[in-house]
PDB file of N, CA and C in Angstrom:
ATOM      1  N   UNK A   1      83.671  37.702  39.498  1.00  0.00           N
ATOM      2  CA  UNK A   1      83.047  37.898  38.199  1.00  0.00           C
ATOM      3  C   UNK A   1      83.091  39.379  37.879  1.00  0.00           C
ATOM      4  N   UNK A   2      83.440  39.853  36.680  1.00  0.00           N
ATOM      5  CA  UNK A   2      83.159  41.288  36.290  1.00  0.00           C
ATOM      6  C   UNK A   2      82.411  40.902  34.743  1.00  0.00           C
ATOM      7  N   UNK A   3      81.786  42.187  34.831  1.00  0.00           N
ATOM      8  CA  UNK A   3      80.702  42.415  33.942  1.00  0.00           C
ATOM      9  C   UNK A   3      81.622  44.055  33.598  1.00  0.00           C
ATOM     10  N   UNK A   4      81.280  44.183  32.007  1.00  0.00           N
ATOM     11  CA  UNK A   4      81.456  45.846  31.542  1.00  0.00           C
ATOM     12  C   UNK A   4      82.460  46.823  32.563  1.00  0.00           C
ATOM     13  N   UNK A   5      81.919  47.290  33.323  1.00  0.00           N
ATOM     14  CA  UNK A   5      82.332  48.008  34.634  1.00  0.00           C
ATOM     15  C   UNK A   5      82.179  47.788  36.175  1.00  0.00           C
ATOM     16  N   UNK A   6      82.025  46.451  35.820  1.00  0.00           N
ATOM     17  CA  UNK A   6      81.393  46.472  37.543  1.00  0.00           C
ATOM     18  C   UNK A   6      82.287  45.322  38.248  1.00  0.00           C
ATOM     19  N   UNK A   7      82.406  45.493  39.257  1.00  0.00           N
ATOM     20  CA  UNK A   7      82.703  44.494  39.931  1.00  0.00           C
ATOM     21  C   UNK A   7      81.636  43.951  40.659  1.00  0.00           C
ATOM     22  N   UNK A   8      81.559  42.650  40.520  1.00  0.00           N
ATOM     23  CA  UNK A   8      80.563  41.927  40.748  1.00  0.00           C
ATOM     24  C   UNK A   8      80.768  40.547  41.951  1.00  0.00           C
ATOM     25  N   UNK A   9      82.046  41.151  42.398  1.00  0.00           N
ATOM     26  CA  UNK A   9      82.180  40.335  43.606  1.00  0.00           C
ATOM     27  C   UNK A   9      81.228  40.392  44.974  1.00  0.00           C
ATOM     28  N   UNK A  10      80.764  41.570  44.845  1.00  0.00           N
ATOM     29  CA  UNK A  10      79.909  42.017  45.963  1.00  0.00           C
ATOM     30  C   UNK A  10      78.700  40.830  46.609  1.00  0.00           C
ATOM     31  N   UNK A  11      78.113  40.814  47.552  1.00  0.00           N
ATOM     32  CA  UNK A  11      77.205  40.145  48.005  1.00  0.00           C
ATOM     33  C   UNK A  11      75.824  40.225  47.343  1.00  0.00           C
ATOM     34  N   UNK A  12      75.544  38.633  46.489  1.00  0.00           N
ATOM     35  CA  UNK A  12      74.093  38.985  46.675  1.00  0.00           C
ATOM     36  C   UNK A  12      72.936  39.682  47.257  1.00  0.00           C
ATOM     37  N   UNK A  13      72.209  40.832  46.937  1.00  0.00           N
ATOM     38  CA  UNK A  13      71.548  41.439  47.877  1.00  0.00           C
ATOM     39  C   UNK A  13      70.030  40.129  47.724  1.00  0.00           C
ATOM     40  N   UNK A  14      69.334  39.692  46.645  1.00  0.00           N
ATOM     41  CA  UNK A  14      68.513  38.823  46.213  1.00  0.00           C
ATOM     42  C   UNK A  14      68.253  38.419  45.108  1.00  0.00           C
ATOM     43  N   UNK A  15      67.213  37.542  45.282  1.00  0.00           N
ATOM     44  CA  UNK A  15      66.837  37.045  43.886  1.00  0.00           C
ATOM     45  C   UNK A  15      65.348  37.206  43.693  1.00  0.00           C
ATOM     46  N   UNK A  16      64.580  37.382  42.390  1.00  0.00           N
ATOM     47  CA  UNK A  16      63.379  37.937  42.330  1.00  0.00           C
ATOM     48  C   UNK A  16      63.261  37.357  40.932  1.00  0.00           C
ATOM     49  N   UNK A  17      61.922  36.337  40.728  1.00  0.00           N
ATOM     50  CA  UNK A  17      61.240  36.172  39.737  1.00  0.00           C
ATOM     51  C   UNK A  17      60.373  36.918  39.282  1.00  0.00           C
ATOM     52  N   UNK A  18      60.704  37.302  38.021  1.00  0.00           N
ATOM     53  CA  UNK A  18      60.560  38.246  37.127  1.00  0.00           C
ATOM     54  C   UNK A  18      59.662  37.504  35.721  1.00  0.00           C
ATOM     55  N   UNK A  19      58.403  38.240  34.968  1.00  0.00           N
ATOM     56  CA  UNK A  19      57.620  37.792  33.945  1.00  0.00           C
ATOM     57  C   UNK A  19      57.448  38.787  33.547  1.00  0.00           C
ATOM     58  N   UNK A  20      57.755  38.604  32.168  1.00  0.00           N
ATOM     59  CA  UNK A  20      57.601  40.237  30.762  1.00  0.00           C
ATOM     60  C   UNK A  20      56.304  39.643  29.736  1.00  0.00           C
ATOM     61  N   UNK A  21      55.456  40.170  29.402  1.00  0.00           N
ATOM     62  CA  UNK A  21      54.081  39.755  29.007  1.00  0.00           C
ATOM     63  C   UNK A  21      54.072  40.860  27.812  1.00  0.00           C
ATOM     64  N   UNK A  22      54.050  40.063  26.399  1.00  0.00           N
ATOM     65  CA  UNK A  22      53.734  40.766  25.727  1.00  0.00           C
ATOM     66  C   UNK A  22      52.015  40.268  24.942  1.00  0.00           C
ATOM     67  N   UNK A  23      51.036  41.300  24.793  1.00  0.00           N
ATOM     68  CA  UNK A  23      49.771  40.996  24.774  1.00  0.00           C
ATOM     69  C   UNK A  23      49.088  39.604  25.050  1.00  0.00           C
ATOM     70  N   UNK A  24      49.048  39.497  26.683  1.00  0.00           N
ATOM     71  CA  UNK A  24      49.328  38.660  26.773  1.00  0.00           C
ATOM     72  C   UNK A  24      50.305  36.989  27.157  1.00  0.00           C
ATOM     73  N   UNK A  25      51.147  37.115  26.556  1.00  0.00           N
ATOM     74  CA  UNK A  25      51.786  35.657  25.699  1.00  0.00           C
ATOM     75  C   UNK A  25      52.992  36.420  26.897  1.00  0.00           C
ATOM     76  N   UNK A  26      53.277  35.386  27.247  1.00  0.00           N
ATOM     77  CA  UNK A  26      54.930  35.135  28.106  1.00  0.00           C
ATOM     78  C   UNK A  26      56.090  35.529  27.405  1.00  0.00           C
ATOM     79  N   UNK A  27      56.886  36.125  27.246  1.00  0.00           N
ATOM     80  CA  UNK A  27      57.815  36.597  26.458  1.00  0.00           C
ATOM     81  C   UNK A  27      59.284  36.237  27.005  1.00  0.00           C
ATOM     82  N   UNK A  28      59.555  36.248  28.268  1.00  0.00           N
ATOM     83  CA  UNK A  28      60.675  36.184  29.335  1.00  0.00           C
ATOM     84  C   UNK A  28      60.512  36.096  30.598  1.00  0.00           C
ATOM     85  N   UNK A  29      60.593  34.284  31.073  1.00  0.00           N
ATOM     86  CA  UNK A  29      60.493  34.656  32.619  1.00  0.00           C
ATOM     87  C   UNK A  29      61.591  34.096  32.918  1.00  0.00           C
ATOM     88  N   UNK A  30      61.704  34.071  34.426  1.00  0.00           N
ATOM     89  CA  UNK A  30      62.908  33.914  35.056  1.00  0.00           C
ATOM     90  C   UNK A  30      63.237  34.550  36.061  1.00  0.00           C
ATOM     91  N   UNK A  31      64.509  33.905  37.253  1.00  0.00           N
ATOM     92  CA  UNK A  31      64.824  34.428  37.908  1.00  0.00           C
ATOM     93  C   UNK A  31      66.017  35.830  37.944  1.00  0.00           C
ATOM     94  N   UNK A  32      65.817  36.848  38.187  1.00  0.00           N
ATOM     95  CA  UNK A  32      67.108  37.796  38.215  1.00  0.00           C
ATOM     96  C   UNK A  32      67.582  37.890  39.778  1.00  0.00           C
ATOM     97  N   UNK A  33      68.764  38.142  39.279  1.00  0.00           N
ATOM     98  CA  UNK A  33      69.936  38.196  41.050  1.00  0.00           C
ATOM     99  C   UNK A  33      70.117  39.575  41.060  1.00  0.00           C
ATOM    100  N   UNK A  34      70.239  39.993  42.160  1.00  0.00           N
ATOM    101  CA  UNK A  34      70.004  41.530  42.299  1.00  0.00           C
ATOM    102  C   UNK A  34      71.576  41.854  43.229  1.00  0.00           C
ATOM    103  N   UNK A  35      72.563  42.242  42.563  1.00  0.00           N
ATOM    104  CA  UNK A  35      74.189  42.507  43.923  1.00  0.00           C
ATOM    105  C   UNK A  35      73.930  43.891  43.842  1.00  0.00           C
ATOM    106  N   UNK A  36      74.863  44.100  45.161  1.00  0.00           N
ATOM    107  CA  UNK A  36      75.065  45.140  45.568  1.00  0.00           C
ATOM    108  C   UNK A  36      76.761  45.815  44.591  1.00  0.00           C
ATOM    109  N   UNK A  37      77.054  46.625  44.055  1.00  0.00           N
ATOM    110  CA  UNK A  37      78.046  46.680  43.656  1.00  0.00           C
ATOM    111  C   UNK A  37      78.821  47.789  44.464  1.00  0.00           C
ATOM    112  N   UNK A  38      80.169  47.089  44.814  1.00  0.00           N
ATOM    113  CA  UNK A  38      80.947  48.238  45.807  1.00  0.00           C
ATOM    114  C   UNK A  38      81.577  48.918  44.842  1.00  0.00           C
ATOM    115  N   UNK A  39      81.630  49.683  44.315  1.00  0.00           N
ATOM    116  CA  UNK A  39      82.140  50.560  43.357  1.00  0.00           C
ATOM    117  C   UNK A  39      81.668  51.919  43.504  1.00  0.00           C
ATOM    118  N   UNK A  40      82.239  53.055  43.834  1.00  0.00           N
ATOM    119  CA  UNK A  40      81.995  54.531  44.195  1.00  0.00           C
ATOM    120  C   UNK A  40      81.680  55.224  42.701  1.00  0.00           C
ATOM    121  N   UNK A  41      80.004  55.596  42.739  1.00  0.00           N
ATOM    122  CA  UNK A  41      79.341  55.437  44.406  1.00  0.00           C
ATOM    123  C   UNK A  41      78.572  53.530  44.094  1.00  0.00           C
ATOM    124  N   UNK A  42      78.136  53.375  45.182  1.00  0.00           N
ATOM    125  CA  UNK A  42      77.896  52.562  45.304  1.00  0.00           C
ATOM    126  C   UNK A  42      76.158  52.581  44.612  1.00  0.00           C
ATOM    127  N   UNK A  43      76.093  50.778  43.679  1.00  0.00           N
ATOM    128  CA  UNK A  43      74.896  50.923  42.855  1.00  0.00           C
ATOM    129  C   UNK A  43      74.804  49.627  42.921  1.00  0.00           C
ATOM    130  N   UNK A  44      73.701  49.438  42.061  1.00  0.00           N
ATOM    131  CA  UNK A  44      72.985  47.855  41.987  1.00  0.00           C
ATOM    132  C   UNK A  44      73.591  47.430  40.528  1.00  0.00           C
ATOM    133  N   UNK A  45      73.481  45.759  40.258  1.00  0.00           N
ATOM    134  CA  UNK A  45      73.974  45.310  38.823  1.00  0.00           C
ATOM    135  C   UNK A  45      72.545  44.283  38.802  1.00  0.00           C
ATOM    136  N   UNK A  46      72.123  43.756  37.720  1.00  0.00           N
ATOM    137  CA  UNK A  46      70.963  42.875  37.798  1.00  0.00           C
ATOM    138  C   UNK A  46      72.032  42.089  37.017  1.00  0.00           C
ATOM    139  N   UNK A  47      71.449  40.035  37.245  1.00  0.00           N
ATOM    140  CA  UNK A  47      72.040  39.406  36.267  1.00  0.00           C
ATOM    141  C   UNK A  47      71.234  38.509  35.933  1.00  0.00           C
ATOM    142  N   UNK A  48      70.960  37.394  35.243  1.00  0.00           N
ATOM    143  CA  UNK A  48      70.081  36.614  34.660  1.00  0.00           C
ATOM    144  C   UNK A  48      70.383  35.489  33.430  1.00  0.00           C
ATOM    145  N   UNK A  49      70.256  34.164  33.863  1.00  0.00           N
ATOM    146  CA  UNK A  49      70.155  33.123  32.462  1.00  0.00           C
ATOM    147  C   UNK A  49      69.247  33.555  31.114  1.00  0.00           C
ATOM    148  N   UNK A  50      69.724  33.162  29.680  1.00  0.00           N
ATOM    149  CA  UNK A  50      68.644  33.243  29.183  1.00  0.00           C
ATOM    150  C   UNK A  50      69.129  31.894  27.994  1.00  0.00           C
ATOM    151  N   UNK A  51      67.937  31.476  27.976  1.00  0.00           N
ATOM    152  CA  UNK A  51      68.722  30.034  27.179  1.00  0.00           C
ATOM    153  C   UNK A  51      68.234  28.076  28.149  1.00  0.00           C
ATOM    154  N   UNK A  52      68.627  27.213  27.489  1.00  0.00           N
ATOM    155  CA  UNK A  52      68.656  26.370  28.305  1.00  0.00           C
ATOM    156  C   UNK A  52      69.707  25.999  28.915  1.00  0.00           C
ATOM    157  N   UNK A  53      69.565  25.437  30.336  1.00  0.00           N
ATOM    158  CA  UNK A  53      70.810  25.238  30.606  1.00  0.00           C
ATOM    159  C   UNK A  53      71.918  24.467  30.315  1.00  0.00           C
ATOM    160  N   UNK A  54      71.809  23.634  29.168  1.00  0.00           N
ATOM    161  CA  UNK A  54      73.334  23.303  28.536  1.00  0.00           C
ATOM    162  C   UNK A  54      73.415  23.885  27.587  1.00  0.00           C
ATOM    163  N   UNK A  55      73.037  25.301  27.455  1.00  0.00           N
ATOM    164  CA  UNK A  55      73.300  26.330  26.194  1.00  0.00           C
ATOM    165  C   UNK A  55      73.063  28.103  26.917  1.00  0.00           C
ATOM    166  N   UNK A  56      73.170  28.014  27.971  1.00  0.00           N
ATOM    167  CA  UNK A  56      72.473  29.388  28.658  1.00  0.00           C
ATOM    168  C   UNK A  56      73.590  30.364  28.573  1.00  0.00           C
ATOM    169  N   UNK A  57      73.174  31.503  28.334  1.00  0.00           N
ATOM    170  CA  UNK A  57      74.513  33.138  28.077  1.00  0.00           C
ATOM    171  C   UNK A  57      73.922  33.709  29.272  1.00  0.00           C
ATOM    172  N   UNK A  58      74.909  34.335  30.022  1.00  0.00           N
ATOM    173  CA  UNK A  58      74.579  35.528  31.102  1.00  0.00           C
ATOM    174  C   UNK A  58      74.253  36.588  31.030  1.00  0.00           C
ATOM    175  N   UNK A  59      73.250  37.290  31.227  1.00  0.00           N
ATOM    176  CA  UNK A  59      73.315  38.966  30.933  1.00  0.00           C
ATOM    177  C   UNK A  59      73.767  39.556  32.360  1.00  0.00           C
ATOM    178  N   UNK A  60      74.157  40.418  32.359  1.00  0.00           N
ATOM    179  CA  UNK A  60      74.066  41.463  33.555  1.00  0.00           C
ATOM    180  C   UNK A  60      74.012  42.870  33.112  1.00  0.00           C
ATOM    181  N   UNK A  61      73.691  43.847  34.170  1.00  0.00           N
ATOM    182  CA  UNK A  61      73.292  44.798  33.759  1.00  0.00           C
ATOM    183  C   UNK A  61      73.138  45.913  35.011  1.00  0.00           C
ATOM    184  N   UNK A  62      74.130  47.152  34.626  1.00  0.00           N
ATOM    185  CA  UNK A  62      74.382  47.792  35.874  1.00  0.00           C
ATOM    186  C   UNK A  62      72.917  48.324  36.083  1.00  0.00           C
ATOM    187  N   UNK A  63      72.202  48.963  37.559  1.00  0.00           N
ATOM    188  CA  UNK A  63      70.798  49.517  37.294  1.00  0.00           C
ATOM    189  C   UNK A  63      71.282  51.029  37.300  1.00  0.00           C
ATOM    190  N   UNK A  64      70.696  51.234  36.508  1.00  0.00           N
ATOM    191  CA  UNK A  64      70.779  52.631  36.197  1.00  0.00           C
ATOM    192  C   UNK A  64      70.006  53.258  35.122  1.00  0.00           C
ATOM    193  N   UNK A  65      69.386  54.583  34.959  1.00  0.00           N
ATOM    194  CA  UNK A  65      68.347  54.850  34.031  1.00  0.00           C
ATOM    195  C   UNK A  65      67.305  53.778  34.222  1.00  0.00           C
ATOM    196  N   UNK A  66      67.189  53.619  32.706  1.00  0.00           N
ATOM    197  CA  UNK A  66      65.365  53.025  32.627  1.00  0.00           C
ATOM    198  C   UNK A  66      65.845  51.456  33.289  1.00  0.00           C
ATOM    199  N   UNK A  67      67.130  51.194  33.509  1.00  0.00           N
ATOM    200  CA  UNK A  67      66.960  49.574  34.352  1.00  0.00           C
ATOM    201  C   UNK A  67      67.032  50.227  35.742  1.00  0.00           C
ATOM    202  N   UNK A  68      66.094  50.319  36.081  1.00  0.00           N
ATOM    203  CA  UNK A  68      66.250  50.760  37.671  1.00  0.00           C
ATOM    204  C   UNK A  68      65.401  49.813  38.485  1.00  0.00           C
ATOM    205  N   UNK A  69      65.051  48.295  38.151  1.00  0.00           N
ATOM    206  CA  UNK A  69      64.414  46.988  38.808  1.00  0.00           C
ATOM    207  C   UNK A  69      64.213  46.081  38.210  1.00  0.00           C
ATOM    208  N   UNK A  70      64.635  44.852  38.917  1.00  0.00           N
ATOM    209  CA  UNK A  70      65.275  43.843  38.154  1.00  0.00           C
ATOM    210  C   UNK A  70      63.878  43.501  36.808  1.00  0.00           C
ATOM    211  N   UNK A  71      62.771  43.534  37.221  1.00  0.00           N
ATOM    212  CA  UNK A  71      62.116  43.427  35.793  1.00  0.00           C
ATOM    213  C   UNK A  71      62.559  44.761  34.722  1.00  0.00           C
ATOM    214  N   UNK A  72      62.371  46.196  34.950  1.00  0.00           N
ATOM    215  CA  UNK A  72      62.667  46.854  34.183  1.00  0.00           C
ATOM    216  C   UNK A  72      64.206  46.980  33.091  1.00  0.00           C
ATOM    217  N   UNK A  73      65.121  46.254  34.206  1.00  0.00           N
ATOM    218  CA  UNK A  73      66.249  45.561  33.370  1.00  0.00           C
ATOM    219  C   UNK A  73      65.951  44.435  32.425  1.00  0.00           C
ATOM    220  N   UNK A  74      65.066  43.454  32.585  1.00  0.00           N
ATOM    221  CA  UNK A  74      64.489  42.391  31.588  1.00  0.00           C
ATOM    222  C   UNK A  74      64.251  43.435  30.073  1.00  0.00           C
ATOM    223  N   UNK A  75      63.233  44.174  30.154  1.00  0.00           N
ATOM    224  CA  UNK A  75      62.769  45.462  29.436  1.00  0.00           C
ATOM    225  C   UNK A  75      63.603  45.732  28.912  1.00  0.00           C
ATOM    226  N   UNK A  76      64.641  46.311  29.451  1.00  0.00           N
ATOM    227  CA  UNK A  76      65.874  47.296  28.532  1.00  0.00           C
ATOM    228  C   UNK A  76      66.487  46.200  27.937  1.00  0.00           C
ATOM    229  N   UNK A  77      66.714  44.550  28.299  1.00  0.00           N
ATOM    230  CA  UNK A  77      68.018  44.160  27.589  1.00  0.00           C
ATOM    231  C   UNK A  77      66.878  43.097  26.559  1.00  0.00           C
ATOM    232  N   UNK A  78      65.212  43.043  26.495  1.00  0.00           N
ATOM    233  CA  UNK A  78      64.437  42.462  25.143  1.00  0.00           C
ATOM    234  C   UNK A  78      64.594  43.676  24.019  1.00  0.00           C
ATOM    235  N   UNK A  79      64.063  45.216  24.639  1.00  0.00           N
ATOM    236  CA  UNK A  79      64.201  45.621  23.631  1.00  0.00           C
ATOM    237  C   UNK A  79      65.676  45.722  23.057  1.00  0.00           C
ATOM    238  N   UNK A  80      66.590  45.566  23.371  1.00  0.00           N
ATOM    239  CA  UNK A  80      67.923  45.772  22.732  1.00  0.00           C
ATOM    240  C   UNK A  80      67.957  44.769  21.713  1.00  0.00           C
ATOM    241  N   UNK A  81      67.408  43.343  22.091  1.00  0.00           N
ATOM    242  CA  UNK A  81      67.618  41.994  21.181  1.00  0.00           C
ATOM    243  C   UNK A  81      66.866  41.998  20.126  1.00  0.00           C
ATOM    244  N   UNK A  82      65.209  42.752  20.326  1.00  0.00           N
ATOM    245  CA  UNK A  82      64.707  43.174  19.162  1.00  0.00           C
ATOM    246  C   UNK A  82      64.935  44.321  18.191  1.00  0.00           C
ATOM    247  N   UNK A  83      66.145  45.036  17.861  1.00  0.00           N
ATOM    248  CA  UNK A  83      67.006  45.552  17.660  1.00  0.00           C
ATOM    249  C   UNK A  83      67.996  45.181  16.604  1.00  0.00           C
ATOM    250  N   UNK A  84      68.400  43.991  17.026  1.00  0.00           N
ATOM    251  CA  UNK A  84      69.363  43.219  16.258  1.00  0.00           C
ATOM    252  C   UNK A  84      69.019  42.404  15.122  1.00  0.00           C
TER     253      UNK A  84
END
């Protein structure tokens, strides 16, 4: 699988359920997969369903800057959608 820049063949490092709470009210939960990406230098990619599953899109998302954990990646890729 590649994503943007990454190669994403690398080994699952884990998976971590993740909940974004806005006042309150559930906004985005779910599980995110956390790889290791072999690419110099070597970094993390987060990835994640969003949708149901006979309609679900993939996000992924290299960590870096303000995505630096798999919830804070949730964060960076809602506010982008509220955006649009």
């Amino acid at each position: 699988m590649r994503s943007a820049d990454c190669d994403l063949t690398s080994p699952k490092r884990c998976s971590e359920h993740a909940v974004e709470t806005l006042r309150g009210q559930i906004v985005w939960e779910g599980i995110v997969e956390v790889f290791d990406v072999a690419e110099p230098p070597p970094a993390v990619a987060y990835g994640w369903a969003v949708g149901s599953d006979q309609r679900a899109q993939y996000v992924t998302m290299k960590g870096r800057g303000p995505a630096d954990s798999p919830l804070a990646a949730v964060r960076v890729w809602l506010a982008s959608q509220s955006q649009k």
